[in-house]
Protein backbone atom coordinates (compact mmCIF):
# COMPACT_ATOMS: atom_id res chain seq x y z
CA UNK A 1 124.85 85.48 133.25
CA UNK A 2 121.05 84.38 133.74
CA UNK A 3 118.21 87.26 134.61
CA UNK A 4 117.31 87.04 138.55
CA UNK A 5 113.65 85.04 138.39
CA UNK A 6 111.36 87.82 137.65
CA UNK A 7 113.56 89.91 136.08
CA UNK A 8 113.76 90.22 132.23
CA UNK A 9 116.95 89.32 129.97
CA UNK A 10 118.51 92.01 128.31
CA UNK A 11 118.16 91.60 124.41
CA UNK A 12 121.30 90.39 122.87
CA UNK A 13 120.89 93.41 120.00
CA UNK A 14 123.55 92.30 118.03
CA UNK A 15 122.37 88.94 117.34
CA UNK A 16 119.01 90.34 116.56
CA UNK A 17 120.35 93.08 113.93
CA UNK A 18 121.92 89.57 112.00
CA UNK A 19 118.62 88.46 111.46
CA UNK A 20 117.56 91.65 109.51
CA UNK A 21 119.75 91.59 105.99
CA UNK A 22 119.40 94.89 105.45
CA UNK A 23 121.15 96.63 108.21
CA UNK A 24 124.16 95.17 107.12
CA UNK A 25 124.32 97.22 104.28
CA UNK A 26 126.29 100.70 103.74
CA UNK A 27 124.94 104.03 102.06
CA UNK A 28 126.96 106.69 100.66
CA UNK A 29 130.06 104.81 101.74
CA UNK A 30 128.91 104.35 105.67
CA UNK A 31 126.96 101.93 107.46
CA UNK A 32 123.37 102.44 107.54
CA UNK A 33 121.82 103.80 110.78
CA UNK A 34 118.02 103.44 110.04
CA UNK A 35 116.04 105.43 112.46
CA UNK A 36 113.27 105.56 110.05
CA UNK A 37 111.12 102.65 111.59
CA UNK A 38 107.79 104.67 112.62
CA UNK A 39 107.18 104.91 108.54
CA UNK A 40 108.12 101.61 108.10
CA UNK A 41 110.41 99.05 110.33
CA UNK A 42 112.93 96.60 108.39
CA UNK A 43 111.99 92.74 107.88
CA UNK A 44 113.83 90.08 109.35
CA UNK A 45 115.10 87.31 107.14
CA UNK A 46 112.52 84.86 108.27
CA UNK A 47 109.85 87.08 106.94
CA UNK A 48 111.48 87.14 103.78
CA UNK A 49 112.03 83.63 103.56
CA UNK A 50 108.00 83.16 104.30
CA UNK A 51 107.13 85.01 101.31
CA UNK A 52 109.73 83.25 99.14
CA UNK A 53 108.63 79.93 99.94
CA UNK A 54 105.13 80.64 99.87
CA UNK A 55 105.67 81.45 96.02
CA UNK A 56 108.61 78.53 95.42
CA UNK A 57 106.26 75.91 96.85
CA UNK A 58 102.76 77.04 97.75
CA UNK A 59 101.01 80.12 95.56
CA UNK A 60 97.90 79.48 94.50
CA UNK A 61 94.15 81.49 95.08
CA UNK A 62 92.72 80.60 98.62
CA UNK A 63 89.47 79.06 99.66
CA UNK A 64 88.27 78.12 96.15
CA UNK A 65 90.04 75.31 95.34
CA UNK A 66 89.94 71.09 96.38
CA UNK A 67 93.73 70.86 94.79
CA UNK A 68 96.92 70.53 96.88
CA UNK A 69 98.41 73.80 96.35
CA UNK A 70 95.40 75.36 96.59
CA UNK A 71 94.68 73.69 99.91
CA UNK A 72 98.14 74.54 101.38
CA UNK A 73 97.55 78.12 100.38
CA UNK A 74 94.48 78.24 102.62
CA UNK A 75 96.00 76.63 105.34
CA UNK A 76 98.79 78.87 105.85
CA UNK A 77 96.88 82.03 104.95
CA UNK A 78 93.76 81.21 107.55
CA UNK A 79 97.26 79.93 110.02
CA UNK A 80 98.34 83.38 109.66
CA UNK A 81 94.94 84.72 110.87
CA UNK A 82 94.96 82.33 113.95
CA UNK A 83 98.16 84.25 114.47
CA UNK A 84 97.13 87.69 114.44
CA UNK A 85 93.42 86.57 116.87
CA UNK A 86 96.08 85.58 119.34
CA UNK A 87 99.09 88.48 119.22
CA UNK A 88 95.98 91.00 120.18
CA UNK A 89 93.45 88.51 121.88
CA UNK A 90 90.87 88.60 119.97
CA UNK A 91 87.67 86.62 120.75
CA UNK A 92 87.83 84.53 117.30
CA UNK A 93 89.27 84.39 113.67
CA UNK A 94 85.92 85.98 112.46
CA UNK A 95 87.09 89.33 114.50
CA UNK A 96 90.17 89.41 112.19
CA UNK A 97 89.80 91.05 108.96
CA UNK A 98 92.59 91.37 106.44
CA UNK A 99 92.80 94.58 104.71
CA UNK A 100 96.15 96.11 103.22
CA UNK A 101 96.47 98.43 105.84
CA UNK A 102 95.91 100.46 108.52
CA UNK A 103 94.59 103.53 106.12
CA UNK A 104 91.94 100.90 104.37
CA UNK A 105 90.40 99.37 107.98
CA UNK A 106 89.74 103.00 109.14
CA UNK A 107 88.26 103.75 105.66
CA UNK A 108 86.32 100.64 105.61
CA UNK A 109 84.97 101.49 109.34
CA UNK A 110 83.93 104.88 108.13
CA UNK A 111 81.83 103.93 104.90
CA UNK A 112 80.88 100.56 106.57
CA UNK A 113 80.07 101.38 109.79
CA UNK A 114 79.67 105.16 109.66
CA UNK A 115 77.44 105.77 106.17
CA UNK A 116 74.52 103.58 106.97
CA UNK A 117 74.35 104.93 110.86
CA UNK A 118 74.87 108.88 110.71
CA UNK A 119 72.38 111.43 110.70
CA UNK A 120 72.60 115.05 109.97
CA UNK A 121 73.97 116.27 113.38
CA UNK A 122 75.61 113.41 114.68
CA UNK A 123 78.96 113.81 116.41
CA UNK A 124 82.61 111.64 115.74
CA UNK A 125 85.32 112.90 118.08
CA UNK A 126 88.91 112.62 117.23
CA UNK A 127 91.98 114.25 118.77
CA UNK A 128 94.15 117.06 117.69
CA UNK A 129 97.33 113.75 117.64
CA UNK A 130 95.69 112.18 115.08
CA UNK A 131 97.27 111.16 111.41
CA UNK A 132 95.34 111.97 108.03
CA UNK A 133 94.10 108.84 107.86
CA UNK A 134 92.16 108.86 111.17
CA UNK A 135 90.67 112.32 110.10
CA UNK A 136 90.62 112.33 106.11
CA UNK A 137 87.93 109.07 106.24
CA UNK A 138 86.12 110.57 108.97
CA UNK A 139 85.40 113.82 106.93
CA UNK A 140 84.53 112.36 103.82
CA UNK A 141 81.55 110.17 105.68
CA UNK A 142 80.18 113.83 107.61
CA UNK A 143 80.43 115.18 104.09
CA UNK A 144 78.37 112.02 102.67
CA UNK A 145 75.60 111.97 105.97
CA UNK A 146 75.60 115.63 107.12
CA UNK A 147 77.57 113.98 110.55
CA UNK A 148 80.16 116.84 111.96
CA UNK A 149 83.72 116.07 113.02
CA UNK A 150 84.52 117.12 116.59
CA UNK A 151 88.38 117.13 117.68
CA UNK A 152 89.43 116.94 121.14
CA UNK A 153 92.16 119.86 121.98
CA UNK A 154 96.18 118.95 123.46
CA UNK A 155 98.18 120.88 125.50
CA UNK A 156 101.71 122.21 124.31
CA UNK A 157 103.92 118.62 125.85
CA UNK A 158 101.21 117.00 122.76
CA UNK A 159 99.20 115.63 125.49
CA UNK A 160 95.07 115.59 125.02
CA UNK A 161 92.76 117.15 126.94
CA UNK A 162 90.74 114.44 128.96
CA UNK A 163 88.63 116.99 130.28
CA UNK A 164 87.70 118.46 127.19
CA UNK A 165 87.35 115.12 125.92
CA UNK A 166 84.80 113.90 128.50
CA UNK A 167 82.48 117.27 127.52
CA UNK A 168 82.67 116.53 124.21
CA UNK A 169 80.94 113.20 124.44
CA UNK A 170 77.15 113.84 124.14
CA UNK A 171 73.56 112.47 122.85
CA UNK A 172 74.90 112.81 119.02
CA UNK A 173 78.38 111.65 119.93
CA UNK A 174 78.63 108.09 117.51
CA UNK A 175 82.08 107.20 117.19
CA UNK A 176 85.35 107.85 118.89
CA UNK A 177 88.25 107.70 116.68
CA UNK A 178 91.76 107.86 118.15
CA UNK A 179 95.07 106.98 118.07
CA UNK A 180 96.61 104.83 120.67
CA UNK A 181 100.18 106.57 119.83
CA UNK A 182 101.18 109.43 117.92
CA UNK A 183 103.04 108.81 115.11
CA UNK A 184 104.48 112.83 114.69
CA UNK A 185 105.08 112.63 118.38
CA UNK A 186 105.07 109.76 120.46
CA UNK A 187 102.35 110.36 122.75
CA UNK A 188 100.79 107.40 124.35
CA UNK A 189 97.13 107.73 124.28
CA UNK A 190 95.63 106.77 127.61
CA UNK A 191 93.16 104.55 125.45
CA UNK A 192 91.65 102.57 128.15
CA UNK A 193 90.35 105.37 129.65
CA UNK A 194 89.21 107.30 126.24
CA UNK A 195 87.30 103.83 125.28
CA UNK A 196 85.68 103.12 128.54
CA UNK A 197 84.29 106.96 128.69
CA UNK A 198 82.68 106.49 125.34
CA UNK A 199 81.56 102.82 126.28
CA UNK A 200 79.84 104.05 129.71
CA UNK A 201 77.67 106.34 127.55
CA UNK A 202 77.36 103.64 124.47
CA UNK A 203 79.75 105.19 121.76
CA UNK A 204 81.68 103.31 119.86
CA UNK A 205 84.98 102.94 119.71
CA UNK A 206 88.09 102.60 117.16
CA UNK A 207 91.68 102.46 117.71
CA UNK A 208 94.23 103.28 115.17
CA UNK A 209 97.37 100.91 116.67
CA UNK A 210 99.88 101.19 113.51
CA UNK A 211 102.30 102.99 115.87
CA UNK A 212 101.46 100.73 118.99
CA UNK A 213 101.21 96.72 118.23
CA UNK A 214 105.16 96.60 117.09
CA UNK A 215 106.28 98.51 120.55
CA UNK A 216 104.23 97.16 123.17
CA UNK A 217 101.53 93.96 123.64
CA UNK A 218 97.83 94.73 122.80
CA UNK A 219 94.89 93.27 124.22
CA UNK A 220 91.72 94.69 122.45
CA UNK A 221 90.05 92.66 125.05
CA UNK A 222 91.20 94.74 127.80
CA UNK A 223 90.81 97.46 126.15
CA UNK A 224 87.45 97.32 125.05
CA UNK A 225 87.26 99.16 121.86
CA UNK A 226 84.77 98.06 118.98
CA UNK A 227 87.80 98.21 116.39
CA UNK A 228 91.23 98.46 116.32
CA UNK A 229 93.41 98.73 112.86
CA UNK A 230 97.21 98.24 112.75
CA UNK A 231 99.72 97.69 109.23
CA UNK A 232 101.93 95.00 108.84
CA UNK A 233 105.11 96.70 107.67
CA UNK A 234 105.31 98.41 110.51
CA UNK A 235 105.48 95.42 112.36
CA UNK A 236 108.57 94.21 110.77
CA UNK A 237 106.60 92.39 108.34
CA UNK A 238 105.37 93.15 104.67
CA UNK A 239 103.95 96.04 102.67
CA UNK A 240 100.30 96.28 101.69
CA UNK A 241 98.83 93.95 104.48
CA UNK A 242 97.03 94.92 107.81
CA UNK A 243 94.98 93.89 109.84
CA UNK A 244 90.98 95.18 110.92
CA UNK A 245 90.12 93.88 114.26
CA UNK A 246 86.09 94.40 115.41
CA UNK A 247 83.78 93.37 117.93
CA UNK A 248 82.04 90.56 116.09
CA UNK A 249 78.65 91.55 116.91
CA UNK A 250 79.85 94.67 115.60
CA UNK A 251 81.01 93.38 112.19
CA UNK A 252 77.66 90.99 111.86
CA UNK A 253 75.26 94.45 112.03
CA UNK A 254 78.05 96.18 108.99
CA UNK A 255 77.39 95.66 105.52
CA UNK A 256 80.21 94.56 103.27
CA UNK A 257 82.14 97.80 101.85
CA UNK A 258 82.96 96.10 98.43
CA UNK A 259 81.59 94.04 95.92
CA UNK A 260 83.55 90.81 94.74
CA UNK A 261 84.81 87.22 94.60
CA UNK A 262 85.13 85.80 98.15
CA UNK A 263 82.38 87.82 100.05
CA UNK A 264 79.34 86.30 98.98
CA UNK A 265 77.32 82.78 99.26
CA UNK A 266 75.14 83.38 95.85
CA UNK A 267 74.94 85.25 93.84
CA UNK A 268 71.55 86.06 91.39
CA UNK A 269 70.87 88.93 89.00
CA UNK A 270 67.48 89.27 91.67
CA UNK A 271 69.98 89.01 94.85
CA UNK A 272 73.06 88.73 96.77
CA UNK A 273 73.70 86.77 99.73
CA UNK A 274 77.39 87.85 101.63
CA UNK A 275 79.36 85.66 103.43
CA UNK A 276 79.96 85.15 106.87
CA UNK A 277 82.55 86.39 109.00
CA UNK A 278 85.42 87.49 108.32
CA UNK A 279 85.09 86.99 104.29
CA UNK A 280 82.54 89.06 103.53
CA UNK A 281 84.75 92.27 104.34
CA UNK A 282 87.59 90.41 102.01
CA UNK A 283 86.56 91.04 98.29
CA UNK A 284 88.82 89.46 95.62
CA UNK A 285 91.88 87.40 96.03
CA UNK A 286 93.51 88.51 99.12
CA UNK A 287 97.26 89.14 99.64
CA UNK A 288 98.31 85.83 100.41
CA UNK A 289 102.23 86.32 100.68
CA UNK A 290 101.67 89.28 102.57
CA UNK A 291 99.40 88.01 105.53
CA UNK A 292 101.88 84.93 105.90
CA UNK A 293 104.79 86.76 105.96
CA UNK A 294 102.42 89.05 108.53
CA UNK A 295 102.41 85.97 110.63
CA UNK A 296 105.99 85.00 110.82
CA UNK A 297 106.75 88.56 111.61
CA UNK A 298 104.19 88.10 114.55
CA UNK A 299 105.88 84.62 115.20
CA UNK A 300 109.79 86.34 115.13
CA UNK A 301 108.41 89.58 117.97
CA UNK A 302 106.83 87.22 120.35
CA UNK A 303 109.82 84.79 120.05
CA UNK A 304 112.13 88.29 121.19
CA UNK A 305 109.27 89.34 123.60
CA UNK A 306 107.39 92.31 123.17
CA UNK A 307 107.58 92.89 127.36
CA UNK A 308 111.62 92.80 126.19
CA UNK A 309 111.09 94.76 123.36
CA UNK A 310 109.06 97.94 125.16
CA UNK A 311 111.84 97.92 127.82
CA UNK A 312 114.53 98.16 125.98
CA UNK A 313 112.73 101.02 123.31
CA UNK A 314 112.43 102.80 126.31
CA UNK A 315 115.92 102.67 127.30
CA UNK A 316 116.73 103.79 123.52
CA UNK A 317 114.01 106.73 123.73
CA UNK A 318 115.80 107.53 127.48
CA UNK A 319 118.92 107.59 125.95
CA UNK A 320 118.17 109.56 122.60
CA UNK A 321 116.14 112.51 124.41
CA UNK A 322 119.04 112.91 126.84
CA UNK A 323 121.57 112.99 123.91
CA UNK A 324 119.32 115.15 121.63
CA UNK A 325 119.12 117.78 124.48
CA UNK A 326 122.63 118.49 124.13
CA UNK A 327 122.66 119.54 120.47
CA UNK A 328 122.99 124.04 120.67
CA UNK A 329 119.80 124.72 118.91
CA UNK A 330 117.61 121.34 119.14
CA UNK A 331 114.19 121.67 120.35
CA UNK A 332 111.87 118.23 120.74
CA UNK A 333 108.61 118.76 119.70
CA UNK A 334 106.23 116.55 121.68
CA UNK A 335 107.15 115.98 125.76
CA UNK A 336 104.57 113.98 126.71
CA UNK A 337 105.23 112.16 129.71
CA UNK A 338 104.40 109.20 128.25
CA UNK A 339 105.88 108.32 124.84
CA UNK A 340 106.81 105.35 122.33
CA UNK A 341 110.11 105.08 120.85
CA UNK A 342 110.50 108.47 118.77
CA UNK A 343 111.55 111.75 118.48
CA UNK A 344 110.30 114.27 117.01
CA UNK A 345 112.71 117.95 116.85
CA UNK A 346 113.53 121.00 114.68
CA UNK A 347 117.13 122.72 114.73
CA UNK A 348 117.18 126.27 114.60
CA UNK A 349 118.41 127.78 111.19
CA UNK A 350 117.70 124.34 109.59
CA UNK A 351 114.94 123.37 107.72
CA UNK A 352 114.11 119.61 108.25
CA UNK A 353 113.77 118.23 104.23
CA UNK A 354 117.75 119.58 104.60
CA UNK A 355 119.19 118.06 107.86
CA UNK A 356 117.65 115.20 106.39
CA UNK A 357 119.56 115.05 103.35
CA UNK A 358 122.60 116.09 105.10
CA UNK A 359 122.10 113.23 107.67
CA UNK A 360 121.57 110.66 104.58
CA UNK A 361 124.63 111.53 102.90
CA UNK A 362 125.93 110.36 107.06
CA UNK A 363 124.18 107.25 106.20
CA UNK A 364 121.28 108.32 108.95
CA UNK A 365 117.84 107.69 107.80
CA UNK A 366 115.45 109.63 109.35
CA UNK A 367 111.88 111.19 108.37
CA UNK A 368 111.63 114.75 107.64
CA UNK A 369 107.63 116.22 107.03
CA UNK A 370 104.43 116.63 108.15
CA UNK A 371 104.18 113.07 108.95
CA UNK A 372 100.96 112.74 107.49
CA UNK A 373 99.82 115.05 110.77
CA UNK A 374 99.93 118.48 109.35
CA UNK A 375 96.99 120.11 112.21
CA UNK A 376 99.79 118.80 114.85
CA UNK A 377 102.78 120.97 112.80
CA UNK A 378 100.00 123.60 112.97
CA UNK A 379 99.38 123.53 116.65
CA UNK A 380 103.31 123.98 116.74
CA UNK A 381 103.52 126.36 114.55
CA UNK A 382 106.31 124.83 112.67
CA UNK A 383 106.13 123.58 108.62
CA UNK A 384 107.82 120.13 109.28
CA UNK A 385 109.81 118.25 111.91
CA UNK A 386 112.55 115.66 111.51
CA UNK A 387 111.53 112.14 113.46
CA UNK A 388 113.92 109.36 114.94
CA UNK A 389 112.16 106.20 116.02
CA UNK A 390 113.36 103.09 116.92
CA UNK A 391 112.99 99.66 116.83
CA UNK A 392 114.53 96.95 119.29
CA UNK A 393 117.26 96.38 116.67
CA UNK A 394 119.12 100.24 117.27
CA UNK A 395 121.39 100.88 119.44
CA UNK A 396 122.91 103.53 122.03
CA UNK A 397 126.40 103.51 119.01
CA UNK A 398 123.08 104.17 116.39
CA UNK A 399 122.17 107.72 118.60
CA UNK A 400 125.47 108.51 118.82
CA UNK A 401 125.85 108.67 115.24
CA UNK A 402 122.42 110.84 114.87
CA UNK A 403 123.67 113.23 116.91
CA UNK A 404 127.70 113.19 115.42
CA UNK A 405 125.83 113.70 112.18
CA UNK A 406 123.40 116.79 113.45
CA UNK A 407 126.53 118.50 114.71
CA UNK A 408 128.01 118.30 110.60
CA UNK A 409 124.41 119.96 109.64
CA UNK A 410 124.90 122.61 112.11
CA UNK A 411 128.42 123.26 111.14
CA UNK A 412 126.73 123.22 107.35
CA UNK A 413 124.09 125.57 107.53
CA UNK A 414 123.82 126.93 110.95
């Protein structure tokens, strides 16, 4: 039956989950549930195929050779680029850098952006959500300039503090650093707001997306932020590829963070001329397979819908936290009232590195950790958590079998 006009089409799950290989598969005798997706979602089979025929047909180093293969090479890694300017709307190709992830975009930000600008008492303000590598860069650059790290406070749902936020931001405030979701928690960062505060008062601005861009569309436009970094395989597509977006008039006033092949114009023993926009941010041969396969995995979400996507990742998060709830002894960490498609929880009695092993030998994958977020297990006072999150491929059947499998780990050790 067709959707009512302005009403959106269910997705037809099943047909999707045949276009991922993997979740076909069994482990430890039983079909895999993989709930595992906020560390790193699967890859459907056109992505695969992407890479494989870029290296049956195409491989050779970009943008330095007049030969065919050479020339194809370019023209489906640059493609790829176009790709990723128009899945966030970005202004131009020259606002796109590719880096391998989004650990090496903030990192590039701080020692780029950061080391030639801070002074000895100048302020970057992060939140108390935020994952190491929004806070590990950060403290390495107010170690190298004498800058100071200030981190906005959350409440006990995992919500920040706007108000705390807003008095934060001051005459040393530089740069404001935040996530736009949580990965240990789910919170959706009201980042429009957080941006256009620091904006009014001339701060700049950088998003960390990774857990955003594969659950709902991004406009950096709209949102107004100087950067924004997000990682490929959590967007369904391959390891060690990501993606920098930043203002261009932003990247033109940066030096280049390495030295290389790529990023320069000449080169002299007296002097160095860099490159233009974007290259001169991409030293060395770049990874070619992994940006195209980047931009079929771009190509295969926007083909499903991302509006499609977020609805029905809400109806899975909907369905999970209601389910969850009904588990003696379960406890969600993180209630923010608004949340992407995970779960974060602890079951009394059990420690999480356990119930995860217990729920593997059920063929469940989840995370069990710190999620790379230990000052939010702090602020809970709890040593780990164990994490479902989805992707538009699970299903209601998929929670069902979380939940069948936490009642064997509380028969087990509770």
């Amino acid at each position: 039956m067709a959707a009512e006009p302005g009403i959106l089409a269910p997705l037809d799950v099943e047909r999707i989950r045949r276009d991922f290989p993997i979740l076909s598969r069994q482990v430890r005798g039983r079909p895999l549930v993989y709930l595992d997706n906020g560390a790193s979602a699967q890859r459907p089979r056109a992505v695969i195929e992407a890479e494989r025929d870029y290296y049956e047909r195409h491989h050779s180093n970009v943008h330095r050779g007049v030969h065919t293969l050479s020339q194809e090479a370019t023209g489906l890694f640059e493609g790829a680029r176009e790709k990723l300017r128009r899945f966030i709307n970005a202004a131009s190709t020259k606002e796109i850098v590719f880096v391998r992830g989004t650990t090496e975009a903030i990192n590039l930000v701080s020692q780029a952006w950061g080391r030639p600008r801070l002074q000895p008492g100048d302020e970057i303000v992060i939140t108390w959500l935020e994952h190491h590598a929004n806070i590990v860069p950060w403290q390495q650059v107010c170690e190298q300039t004498g800058a100071r790290l200030r981190v906005v406070p959350i409440d006990r749902r995992g919500v920040v503090d706007l108000d705390a936020y807003r008095a934060m931001l001051g005459p040393r405030t530089r740069m404001v650093a935040v996530a736009h979701v949580s990965n240990a928690l789910g919170t959706v960062l009201p980042v429009r707001e957080i941006v256009a505060m620091a904006r009014e008062r001339g701060i700049a601005t950088l998003v960390d997306g990774a857990q955003a861009v594969p659950h709902q569309r991004v406009d950096v436009r709209d949102l107004g932020c100087d950067f924004y970094a997000f990682s490929g395989h959590k967007l369904f597509g391959p390891t060690g590829i990501g993606v920098l977006y930043g203002r261009e008039r932003v990247l033109e006033s940066m030096p280049p963070w390495q030295g290389g092949g790529d990023m320069i114009l000449t080169v002299s023993f007296e002097r160095t001329t860099y490159n233009t926009l974007p290259f001169r941010f991409e030293a060395g041969t770049p990874n070619i397979a992994g940006a195209i396969g980047l931009g079929v995995a771009v190509d295969y979400v926007e083909s499903v819908g991302m509006e499609r996507i977020a609805r029905h990742e809400h109806d899975l998060l909907d369905y999970a936290t209601s389910r969850l709830l009904t588990v003696p002894g379960l406890t969600i960490i993180g209630t923010a009232p608004e949340k992407a498609s995970l779960v974060s929880f602890v079951l009394d009695g059990v420690h999480p590195h356990d119930l995860g092993t217990i729920l593997d030998a059920e063929g469940v994958a989840i995370r069990t950790g710190h999620h790379c977020a230990m000052p939010v297990m702090d602020f809970f006072d709890v040593p780990a958590t164990a994490r479902a999150s989805f992707a538009f491929y699970n299903t209601h059947a998929e929670i069902d079998a979380l939940v069948r499998a936490l009642g064997i780990a509380r028969e087990m050790l509770g």
